[in-house]
Protein backbone atom coordinates (compact mmCIF):
# COMPACT_ATOMS: atom_id res chain seq x y z
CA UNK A 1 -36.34 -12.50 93.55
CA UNK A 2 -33.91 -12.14 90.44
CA UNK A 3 -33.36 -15.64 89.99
CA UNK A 4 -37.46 -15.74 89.73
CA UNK A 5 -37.52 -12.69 87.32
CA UNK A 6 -34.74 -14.13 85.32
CA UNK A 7 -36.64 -17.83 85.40
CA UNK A 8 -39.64 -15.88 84.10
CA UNK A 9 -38.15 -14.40 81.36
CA UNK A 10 -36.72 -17.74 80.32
CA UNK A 11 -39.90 -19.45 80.32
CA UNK A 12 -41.55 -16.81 78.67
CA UNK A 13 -38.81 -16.49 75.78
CA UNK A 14 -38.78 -20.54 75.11
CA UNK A 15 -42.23 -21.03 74.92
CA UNK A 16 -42.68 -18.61 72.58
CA UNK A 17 -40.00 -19.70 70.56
CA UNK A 18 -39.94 -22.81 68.44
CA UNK A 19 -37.72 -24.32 71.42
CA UNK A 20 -40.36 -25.49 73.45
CA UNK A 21 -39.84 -28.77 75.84
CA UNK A 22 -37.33 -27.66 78.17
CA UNK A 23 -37.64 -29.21 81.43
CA UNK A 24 -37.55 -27.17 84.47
CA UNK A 25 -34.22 -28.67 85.82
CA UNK A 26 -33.07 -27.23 82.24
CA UNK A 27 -34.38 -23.72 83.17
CA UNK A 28 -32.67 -23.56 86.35
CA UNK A 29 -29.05 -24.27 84.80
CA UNK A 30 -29.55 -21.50 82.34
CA UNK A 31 -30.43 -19.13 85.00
CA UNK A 32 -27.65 -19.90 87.12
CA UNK A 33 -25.45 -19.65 84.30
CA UNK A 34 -26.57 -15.93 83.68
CA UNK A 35 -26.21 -15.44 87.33
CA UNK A 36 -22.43 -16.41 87.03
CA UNK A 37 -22.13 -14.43 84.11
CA UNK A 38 -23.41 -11.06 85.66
CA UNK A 39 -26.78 -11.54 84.65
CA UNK A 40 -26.28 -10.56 81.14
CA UNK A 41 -25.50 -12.49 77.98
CA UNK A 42 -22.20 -11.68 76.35
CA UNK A 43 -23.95 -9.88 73.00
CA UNK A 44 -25.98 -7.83 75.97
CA UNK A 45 -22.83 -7.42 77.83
CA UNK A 46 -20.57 -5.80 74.80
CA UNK A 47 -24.23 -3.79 73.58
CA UNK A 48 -24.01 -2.58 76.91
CA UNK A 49 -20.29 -1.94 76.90
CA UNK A 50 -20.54 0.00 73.54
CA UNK A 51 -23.12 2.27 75.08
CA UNK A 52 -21.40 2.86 77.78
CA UNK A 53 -18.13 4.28 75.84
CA UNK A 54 -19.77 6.35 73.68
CA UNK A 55 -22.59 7.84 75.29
CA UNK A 56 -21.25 11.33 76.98
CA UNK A 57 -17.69 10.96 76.12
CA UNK A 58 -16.79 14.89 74.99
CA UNK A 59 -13.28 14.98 73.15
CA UNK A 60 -11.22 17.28 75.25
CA UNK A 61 -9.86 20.13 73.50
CA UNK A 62 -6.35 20.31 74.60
CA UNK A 63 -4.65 23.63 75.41
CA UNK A 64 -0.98 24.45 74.56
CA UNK A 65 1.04 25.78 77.36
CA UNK A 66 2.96 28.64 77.06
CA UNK A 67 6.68 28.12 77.77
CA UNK A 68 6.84 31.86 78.84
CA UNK A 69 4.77 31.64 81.54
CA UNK A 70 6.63 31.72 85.12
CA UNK A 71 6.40 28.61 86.74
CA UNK A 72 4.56 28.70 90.18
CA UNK A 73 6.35 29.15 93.65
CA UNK A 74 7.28 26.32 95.88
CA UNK A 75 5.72 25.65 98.89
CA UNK A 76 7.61 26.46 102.13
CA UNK A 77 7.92 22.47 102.46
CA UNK A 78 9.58 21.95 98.79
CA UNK A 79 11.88 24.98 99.97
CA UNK A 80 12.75 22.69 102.62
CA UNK A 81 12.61 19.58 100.36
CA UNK A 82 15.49 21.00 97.98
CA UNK A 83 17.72 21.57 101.08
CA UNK A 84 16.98 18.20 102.75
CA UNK A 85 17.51 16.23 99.25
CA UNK A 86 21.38 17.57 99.04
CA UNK A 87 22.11 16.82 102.90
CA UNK A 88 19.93 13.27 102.67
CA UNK A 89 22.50 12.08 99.06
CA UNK A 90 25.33 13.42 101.01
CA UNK A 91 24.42 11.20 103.90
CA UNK A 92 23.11 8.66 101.84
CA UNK A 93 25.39 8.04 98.45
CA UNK A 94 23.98 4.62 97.93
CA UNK A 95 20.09 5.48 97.89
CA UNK A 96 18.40 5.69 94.53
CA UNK A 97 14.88 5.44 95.71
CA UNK A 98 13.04 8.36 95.52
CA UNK A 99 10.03 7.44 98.04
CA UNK A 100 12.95 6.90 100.64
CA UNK A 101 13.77 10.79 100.39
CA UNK A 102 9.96 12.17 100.31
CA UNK A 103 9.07 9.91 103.34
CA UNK A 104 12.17 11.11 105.45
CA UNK A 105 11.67 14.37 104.64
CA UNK A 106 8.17 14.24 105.28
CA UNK A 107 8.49 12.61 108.55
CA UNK A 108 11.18 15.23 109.30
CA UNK A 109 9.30 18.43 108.46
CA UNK A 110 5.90 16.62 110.78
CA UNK A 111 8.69 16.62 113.40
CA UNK A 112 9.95 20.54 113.28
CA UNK A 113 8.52 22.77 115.42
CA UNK A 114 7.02 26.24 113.36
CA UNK A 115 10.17 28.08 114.23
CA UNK A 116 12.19 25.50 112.11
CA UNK A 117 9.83 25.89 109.63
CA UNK A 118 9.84 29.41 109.97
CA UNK A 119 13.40 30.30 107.20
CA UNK A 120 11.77 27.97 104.72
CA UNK A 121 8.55 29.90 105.24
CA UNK A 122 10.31 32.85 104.41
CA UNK A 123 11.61 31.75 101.35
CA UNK A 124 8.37 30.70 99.89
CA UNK A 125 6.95 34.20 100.60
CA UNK A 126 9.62 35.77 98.42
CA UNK A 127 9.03 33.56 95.80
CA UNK A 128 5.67 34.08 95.89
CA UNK A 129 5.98 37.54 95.30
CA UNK A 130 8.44 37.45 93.04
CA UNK A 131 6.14 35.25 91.04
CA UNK A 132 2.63 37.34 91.37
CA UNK A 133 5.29 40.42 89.95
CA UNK A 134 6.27 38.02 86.89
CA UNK A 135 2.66 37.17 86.12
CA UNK A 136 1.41 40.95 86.20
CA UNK A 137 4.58 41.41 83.73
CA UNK A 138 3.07 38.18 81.51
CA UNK A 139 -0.46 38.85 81.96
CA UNK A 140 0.33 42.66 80.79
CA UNK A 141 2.31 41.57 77.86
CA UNK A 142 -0.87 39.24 77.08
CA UNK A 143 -3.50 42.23 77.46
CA UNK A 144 -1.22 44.06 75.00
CA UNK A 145 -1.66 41.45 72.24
CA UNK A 146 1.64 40.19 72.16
CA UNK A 147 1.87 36.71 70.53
CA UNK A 148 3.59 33.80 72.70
CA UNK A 149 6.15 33.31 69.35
CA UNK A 150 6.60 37.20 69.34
CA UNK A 151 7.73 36.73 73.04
CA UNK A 152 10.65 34.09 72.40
CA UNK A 153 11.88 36.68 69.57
CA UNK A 154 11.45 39.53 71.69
CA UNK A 155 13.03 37.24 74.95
CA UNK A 156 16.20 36.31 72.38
CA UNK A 157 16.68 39.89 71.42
CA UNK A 158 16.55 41.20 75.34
CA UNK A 159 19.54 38.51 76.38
CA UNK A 160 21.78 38.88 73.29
CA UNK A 161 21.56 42.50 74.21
CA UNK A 162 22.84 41.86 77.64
CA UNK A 163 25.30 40.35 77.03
CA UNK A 164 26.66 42.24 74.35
CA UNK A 165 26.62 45.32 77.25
CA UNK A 166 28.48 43.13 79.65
CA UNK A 167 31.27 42.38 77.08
CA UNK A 168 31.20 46.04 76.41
CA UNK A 169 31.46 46.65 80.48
CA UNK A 170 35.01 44.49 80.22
């Protein structure tokens, strides 16, 4: 059916043009040679192409990230993952790969029962709520109107403070 429609076309474009005379052994090459070429000429192909990359395409407006906003918790596995990275290089000196680590410690935290898991579980939970206390702090300083370069002033000011009181303490 497309090699027909294609075959059609051809005809159609060549006797209309001053070309004329082609035989039909002639026809059938050119058709299979759009076949192997997807169908398309190569002008057709890069019009097609050009459409194709700018049709749509929305430039992204990218956002800044704050640097003083708290990072978010670990999971109870990366909990786990910090512990089993120091034991795994201690037992291990040699290894440099990094998939070798993630797929042990994978395999060994599929292994461990939910009371295993349970300490690391733990831990995540108190991070987590640590961190949702940090970002009512940060979202309240943002509700405020407090600028993110007024916040590394004010964040300068708070620890040169402390530790001027600690050398006082001495």
């Amino acid at each position: 059916m497309v090699m027909c429609h294609f075959a059609f076309i051809l005809l159609r474009q060549n006797t209309s043009s001053k070309r004329t005379n082609l035989s039909q052994t002639q026809l059938v090459k050119q058709t299979k040679e759009l076949e192997m070429k997807g169908g398309q000429s190569k002008a057709e192909a890069t019009s097609t192409d050009q459409r194709l990359k700018t049709r749509g395409r929305k430039k992204k407006k990218t956002t800044t990230k704050d640097p003083n906003k708290p990072k978010r918790p670990p999971s109870a596995f990366f909990v786990f993952l910090d512990d089993f990275r120091r034991e795994f290089n201690v037992a291990n000196p040699n290894n440099k790969s990094v998939a070798v680590v993630g797929k042990a410690a994978g395999d060994k935290w599929k292994s461990m029962s939910e009371e295993e898991k349970a300490p690391y579980a733990s831990k995540a939970e108190t991070r987590k709520s640590e961190y949702n206390k940090s970002m009512q702090q940060y979202n309240m300083k943002l509700a405020n109107g407090t600028s993110r370069g007024e916040d590394d002033e004010s964040k300068s000011e708070v620890e040169a403070g402390s530790e001027e009181e600690e050398e006082g303490d001495d």
